[in-house]
Protein backbone atom coordinates (compact mmCIF):
# COMPACT_ATOMS: atom_id res chain seq x y z
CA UNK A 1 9.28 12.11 8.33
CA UNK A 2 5.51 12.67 8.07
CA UNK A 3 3.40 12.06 4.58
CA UNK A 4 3.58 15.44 3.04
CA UNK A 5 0.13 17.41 3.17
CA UNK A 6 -1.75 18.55 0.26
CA UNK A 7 -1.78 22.75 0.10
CA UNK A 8 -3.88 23.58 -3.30
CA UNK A 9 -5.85 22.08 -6.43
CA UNK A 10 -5.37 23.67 -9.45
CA UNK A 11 -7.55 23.58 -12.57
CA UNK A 12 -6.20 24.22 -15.95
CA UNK A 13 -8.51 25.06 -18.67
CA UNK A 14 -8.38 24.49 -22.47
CA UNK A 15 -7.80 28.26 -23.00
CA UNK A 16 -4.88 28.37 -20.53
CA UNK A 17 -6.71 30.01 -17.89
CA UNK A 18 -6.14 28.18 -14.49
CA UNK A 19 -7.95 28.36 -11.03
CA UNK A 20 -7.19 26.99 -7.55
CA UNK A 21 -8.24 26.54 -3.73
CA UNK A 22 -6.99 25.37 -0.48
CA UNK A 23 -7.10 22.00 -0.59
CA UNK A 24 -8.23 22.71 3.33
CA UNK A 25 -11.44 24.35 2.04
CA UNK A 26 -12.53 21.30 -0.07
CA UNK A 27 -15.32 19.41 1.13
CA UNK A 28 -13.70 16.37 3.21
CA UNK A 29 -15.78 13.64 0.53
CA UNK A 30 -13.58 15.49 -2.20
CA UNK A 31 -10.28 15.33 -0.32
CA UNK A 32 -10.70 12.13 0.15
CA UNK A 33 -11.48 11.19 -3.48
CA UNK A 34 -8.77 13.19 -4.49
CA UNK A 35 -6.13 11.11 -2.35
CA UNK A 36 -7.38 7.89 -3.16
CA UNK A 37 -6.45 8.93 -6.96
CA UNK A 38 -2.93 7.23 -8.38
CA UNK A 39 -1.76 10.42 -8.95
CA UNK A 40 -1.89 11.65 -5.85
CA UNK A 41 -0.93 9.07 -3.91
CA UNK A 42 2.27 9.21 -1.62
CA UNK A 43 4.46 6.07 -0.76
CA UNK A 44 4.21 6.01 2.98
CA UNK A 45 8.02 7.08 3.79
CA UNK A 46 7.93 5.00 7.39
CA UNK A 47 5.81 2.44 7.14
CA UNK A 48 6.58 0.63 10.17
CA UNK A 49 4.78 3.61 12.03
CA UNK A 50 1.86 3.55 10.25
CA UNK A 51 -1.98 1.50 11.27
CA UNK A 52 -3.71 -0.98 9.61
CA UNK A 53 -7.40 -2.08 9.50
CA UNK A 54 -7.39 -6.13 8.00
CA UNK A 55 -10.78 -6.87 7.05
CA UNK A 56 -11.75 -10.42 6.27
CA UNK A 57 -15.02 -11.72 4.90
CA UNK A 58 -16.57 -15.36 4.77
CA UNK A 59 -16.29 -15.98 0.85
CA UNK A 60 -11.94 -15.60 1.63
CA UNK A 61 -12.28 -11.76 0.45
CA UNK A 62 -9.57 -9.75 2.81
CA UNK A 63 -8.71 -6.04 2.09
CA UNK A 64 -6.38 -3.55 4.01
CA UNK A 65 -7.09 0.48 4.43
CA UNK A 66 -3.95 2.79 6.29
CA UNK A 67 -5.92 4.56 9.09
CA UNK A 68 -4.79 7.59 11.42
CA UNK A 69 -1.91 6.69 13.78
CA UNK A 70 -3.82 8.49 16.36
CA UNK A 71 -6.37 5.45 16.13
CA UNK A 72 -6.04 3.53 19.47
CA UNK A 73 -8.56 0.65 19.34
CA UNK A 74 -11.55 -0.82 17.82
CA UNK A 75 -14.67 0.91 19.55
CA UNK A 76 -17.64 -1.04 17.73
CA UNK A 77 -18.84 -2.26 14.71
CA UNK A 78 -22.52 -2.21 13.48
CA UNK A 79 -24.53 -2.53 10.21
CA UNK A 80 -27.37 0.03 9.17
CA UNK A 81 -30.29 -1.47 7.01
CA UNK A 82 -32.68 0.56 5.33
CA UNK A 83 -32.98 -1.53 3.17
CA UNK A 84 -29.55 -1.64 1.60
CA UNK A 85 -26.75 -2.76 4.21
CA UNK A 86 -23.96 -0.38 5.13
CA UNK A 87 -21.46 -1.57 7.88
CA UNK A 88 -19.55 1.15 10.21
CA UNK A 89 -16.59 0.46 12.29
CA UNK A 90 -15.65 3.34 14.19
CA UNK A 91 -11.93 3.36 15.63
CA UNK A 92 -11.69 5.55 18.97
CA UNK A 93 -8.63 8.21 18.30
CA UNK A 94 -6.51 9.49 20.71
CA UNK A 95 -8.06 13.13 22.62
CA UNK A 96 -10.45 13.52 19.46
CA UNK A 97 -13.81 12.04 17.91
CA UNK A 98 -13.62 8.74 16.86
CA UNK A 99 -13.25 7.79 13.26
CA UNK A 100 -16.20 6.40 11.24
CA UNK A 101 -14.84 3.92 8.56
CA UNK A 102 -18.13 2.67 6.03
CA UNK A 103 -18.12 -1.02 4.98
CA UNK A 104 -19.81 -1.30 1.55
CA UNK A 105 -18.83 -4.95 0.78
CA UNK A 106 -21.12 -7.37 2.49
CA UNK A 107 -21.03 -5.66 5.56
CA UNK A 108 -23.05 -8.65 6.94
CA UNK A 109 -20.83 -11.09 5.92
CA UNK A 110 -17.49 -9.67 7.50
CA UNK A 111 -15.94 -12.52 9.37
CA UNK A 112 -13.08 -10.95 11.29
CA UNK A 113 -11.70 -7.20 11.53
CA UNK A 114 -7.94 -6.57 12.72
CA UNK A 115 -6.44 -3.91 14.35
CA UNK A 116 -3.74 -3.69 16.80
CA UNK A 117 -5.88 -7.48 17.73
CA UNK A 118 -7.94 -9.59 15.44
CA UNK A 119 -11.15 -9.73 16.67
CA UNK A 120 -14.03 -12.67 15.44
CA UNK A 121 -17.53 -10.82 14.68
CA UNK A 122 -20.82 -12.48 15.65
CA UNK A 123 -24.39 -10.21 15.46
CA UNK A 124 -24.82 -9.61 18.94
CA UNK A 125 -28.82 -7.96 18.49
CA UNK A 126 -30.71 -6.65 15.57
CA UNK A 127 -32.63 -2.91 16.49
CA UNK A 128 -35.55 -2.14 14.29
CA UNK A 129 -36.19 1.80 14.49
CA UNK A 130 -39.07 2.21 11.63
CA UNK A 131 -37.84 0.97 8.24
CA UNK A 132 -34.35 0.87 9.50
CA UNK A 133 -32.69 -1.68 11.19
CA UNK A 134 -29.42 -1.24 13.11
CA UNK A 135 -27.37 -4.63 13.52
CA UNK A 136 -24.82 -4.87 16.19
CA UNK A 137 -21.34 -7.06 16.49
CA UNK A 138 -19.84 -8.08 19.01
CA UNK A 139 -16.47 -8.34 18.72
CA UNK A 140 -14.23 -11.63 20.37
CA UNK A 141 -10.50 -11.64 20.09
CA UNK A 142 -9.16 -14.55 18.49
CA UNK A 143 -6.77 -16.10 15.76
CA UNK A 144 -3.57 -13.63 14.74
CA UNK A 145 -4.10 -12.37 10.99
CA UNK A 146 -1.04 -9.87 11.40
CA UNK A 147 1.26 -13.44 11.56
CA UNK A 148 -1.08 -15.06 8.77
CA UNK A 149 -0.08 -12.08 6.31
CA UNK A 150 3.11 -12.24 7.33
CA UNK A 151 3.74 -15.74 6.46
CA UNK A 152 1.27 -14.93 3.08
CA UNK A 153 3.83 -12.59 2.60
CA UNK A 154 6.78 -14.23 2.48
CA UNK A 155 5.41 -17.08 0.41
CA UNK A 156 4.16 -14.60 -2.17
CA UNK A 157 7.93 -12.68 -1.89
CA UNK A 158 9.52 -16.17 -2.82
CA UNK A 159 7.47 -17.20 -5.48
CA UNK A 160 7.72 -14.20 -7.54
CA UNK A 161 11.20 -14.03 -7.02
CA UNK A 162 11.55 -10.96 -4.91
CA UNK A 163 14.44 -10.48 -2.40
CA UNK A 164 13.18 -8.92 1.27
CA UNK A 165 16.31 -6.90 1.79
CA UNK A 166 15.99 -5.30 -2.04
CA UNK A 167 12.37 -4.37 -0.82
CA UNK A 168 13.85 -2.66 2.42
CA UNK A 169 16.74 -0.90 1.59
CA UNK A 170 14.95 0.25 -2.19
CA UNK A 171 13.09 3.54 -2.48
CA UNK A 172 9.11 2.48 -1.86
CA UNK A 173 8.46 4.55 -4.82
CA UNK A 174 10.49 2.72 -7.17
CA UNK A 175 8.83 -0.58 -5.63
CA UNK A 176 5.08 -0.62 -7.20
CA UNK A 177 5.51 -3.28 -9.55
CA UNK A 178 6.86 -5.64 -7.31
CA UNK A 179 4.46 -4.92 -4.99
CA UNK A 180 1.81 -5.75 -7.05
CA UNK A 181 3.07 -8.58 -7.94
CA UNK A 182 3.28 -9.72 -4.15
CA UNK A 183 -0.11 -8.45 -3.94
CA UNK A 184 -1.79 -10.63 -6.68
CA UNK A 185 -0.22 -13.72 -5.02
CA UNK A 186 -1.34 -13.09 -1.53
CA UNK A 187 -5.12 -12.46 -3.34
CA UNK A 188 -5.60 -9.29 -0.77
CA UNK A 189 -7.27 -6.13 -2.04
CA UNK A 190 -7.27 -1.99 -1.65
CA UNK A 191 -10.64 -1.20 0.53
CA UNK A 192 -9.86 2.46 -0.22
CA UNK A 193 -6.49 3.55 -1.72
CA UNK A 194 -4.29 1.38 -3.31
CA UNK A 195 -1.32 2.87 -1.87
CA UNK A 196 -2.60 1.68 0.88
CA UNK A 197 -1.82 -2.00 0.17
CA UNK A 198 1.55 -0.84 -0.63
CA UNK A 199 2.22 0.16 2.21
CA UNK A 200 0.91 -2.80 4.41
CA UNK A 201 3.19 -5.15 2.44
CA UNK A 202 6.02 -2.25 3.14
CA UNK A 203 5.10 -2.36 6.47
CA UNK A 204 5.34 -6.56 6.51
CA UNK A 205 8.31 -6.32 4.51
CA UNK A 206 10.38 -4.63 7.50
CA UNK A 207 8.79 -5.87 10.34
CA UNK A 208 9.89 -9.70 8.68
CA UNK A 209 12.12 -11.70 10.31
């Protein structure tokens, strides 16, 4: 069963009044701050069939975003600075554009992205067009970070004292503080959403063995 998909926004004012649009005709930088809210965040109800981007940095830093199943594979990564850095990985999707995903956290500094593979950056060539500079990655695969979180996982599931069958057979939206807690002890973070890192340790919690 598919996420359910926002309709309407309503606004409710202090004299009762209320107001509301398509959520469809909100600017897409205000849909997405909208979803990334607590409120209106949605357990993923299959999380086996969702995608995840893993993104690892040299100071031990890791977070997790949920992406667009129709994401097929990593098309390039690059880093624009003018002068701030600003990193963009941009996922190829399946008969559309590709998806543009911005890196804000030492986008220099990311060691390794995963996706479908985990794939070992190095800066490839540095572009200078006027006062911007364009840095390019190239992308090698190697190591397995899905089986490293997995085993993270498991650890973190057995030192809190959480059972792996209560966390698949239980509702996922009944599960967020023991997901938490798994999440503290495996030190990974939201890039985007926290619901997002719910669902990744959903996701590890019923692909484990």
């Amino acid at each position: 069963m598919p996420r359910s998909k926002p309709q309407k926004v309503v606004i409710e004012f202090d004299d009762g009044s209320k107001t509301e649009a398509s959520f469809d005709a909100l600017p897409s930088q205000l849909q997405w701050e909208l979803l990334r809210q607590p409120f209106a965040s949605q357990p993923s109800t299959d999380p086996e069939q969702e995608k995840f981007v893993l993104l690892e940095w040299d100071d031990g830093w890791r977070e997790v975003m949920e992406v667009d199943a129709a994401c097929s594979e990593i098309n390039r990564y690059y880093v624009i600075s003018r002068p701030e850095d600003v990193g963009r990985l941009s996922l190829n999707k399946e008969d559309d554009y590709p998806d543009l995903i911005e890196i804000v956290r030492k986008p220099r500094d990311l060691k390794r992205i995963t996706f479908l593979d985990t794939f070992q950056l190095s800066l490839e060539r540095s572009d200078r067009e006027g006062k911007k500079i364009d840095h390019f990655f190239k992308l090698s695969k190697e190591g397995d970070a899905i089986t490293e979180e997995m085993e993270a996982f498991k650890r973190a599931a057995e030192e809190v004292g959480i059972d792996l069958q209560d966390l698949r057979s239980q509702d996922p939206g009944q599960l967020t503080e023991q997901y938490e807690k798994i999440r503290r002890k495996m030190g990974i973070k939201a890039a985007q959403r926290q619901q997002d890192v719910y669902d990744f340790i959903a996701f590890l919690a019923k692909v484990a063995d």
